[in-house]
C-alpha atoms as a PDB file:
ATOM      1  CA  UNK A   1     -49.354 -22.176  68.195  1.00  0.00           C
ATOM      2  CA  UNK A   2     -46.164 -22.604  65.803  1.00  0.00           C
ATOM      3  CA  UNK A   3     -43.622 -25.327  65.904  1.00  0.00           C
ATOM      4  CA  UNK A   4     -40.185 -24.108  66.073  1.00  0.00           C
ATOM      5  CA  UNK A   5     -38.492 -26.594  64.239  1.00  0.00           C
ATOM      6  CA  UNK A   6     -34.683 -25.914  65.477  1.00  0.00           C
ATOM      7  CA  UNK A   7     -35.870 -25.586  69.401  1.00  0.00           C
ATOM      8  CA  UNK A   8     -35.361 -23.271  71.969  1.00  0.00           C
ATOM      9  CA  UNK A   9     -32.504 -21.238  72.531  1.00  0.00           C
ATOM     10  CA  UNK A  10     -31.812 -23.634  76.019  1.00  0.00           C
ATOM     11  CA  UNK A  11     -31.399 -26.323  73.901  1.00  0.00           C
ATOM     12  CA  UNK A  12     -28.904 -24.242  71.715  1.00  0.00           C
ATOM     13  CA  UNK A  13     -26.605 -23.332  74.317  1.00  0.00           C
ATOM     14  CA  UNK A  14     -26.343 -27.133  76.119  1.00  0.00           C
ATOM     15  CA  UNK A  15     -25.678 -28.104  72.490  1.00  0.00           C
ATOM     16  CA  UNK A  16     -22.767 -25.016  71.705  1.00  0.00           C
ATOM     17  CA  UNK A  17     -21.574 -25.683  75.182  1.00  0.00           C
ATOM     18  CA  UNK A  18     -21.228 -29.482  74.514  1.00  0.00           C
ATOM     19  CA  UNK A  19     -19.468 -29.084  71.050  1.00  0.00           C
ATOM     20  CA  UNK A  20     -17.419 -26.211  72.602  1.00  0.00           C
ATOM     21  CA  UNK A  21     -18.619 -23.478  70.208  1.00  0.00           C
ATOM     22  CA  UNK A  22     -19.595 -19.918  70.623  1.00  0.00           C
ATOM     23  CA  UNK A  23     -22.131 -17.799  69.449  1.00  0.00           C
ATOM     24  CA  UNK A  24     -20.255 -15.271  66.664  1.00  0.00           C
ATOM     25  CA  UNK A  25     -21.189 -11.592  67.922  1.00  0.00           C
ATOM     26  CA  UNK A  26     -23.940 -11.242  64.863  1.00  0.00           C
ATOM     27  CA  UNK A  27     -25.682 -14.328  65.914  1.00  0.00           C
ATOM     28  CA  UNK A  28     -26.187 -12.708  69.678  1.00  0.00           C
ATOM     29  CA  UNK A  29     -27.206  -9.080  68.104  1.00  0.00           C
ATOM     30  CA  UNK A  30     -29.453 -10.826  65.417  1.00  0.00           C
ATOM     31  CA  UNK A  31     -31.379 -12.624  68.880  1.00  0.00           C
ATOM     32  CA  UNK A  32     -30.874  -9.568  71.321  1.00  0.00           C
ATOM     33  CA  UNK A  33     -32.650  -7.772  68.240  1.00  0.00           C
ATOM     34  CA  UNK A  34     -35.654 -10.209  67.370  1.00  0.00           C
ATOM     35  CA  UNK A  35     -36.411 -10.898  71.185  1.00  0.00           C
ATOM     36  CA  UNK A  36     -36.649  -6.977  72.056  1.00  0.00           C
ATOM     37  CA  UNK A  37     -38.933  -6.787  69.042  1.00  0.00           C
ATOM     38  CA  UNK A  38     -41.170  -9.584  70.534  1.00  0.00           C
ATOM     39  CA  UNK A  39     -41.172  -7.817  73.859  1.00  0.00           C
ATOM     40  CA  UNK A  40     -41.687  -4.353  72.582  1.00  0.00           C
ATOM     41  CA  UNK A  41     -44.913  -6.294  70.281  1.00  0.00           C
ATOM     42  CA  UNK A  42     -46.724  -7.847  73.390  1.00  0.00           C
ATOM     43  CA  UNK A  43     -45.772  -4.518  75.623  1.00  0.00           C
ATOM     44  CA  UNK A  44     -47.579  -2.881  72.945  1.00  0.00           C
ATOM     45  CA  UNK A  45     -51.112  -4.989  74.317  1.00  0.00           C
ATOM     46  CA  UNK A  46     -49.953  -4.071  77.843  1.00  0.00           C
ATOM     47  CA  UNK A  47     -48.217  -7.326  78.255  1.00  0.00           C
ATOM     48  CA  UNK A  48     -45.892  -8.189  80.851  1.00  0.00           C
ATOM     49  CA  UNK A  49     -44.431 -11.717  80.014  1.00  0.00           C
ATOM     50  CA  UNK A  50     -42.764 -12.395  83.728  1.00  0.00           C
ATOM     51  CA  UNK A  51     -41.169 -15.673  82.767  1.00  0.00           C
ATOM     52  CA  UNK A  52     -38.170 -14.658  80.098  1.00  0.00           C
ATOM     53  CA  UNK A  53     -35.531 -17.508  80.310  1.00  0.00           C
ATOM     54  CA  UNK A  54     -33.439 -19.203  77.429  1.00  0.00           C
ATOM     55  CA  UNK A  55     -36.221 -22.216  77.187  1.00  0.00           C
ATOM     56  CA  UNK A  56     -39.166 -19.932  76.657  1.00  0.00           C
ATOM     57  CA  UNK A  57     -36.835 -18.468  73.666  1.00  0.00           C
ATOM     58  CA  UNK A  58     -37.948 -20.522  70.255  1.00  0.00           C
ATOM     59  CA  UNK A  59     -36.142 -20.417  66.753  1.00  0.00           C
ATOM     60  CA  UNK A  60     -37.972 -21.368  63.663  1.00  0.00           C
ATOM     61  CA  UNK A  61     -36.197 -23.622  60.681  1.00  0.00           C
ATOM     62  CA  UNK A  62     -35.700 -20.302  59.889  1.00  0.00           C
ATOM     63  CA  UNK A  63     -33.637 -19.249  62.831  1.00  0.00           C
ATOM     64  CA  UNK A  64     -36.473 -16.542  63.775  1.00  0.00           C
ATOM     65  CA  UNK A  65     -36.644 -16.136  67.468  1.00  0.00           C
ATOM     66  CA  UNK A  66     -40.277 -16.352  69.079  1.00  0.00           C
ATOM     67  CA  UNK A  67     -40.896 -15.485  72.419  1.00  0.00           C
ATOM     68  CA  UNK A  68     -43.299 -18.326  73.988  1.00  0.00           C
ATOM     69  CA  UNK A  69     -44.931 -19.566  77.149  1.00  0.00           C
ATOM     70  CA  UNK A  70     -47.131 -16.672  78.212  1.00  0.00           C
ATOM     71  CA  UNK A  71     -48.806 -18.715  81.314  1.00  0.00           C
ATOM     72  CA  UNK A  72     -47.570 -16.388  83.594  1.00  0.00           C
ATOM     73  CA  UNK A  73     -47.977 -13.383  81.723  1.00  0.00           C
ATOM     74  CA  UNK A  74     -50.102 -10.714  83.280  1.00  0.00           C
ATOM     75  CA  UNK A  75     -52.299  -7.675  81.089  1.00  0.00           C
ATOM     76  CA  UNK A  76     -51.837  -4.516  82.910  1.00  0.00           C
ATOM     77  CA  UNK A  77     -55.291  -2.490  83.364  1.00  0.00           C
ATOM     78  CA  UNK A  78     -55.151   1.217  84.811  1.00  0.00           C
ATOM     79  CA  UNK A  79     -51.535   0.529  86.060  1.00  0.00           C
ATOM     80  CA  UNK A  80     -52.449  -2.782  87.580  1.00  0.00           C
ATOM     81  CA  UNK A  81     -51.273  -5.907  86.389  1.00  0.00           C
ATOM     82  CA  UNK A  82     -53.868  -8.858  86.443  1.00  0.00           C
ATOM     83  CA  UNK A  83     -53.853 -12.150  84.882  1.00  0.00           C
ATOM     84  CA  UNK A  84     -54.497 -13.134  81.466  1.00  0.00           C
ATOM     85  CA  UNK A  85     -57.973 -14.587  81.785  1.00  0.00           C
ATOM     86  CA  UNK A  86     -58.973 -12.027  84.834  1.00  0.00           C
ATOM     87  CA  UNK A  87     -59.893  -8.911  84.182  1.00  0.00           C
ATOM     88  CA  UNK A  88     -61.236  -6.082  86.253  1.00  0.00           C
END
């Protein structure tokens, strides 16, 4: 498990939306970018991560962009989806 230093990307927006600040368009393509790479990377193990919401989005000191909290993720099997620790 990694620490993201800066947070989650909930935290981000409460924090823009307090200061009244906006993401710059690069910002939101450089995060679009990194979190379709995540998904496409855990699709890739037949995946499904079933809970994607701004707080399960993490940035590193960095500002790298993990996807986290896979407790509700489900591996698909023969077209099935099952839960991580059942299998068929």
């Amino acid at each position: 498990m990694e620490y993201a230093e800066n947070g989650d990307m909930f935290d981000k927006i409460t924090q823009m939306k307090k200061s009244n600040k906006y993401f710059n368009e690069d910002e939101i393509w450089s995060i679009i970018y990194e979190l379709l790479h995540g998904l496409y990377a855990i699709h890739q193990l037949n995946i499904n991560h079933r809970d994607i919401k701004s707080a399960n989005i993490f940035i590193t000191k960095d500002n790298n962009i993990k996807l986290g909290d896979l407790n509700v993720s489900k591996v698909a099997h023969n077209g099935l989806l099952y839960t991580q620790t059942g299998t068929p």
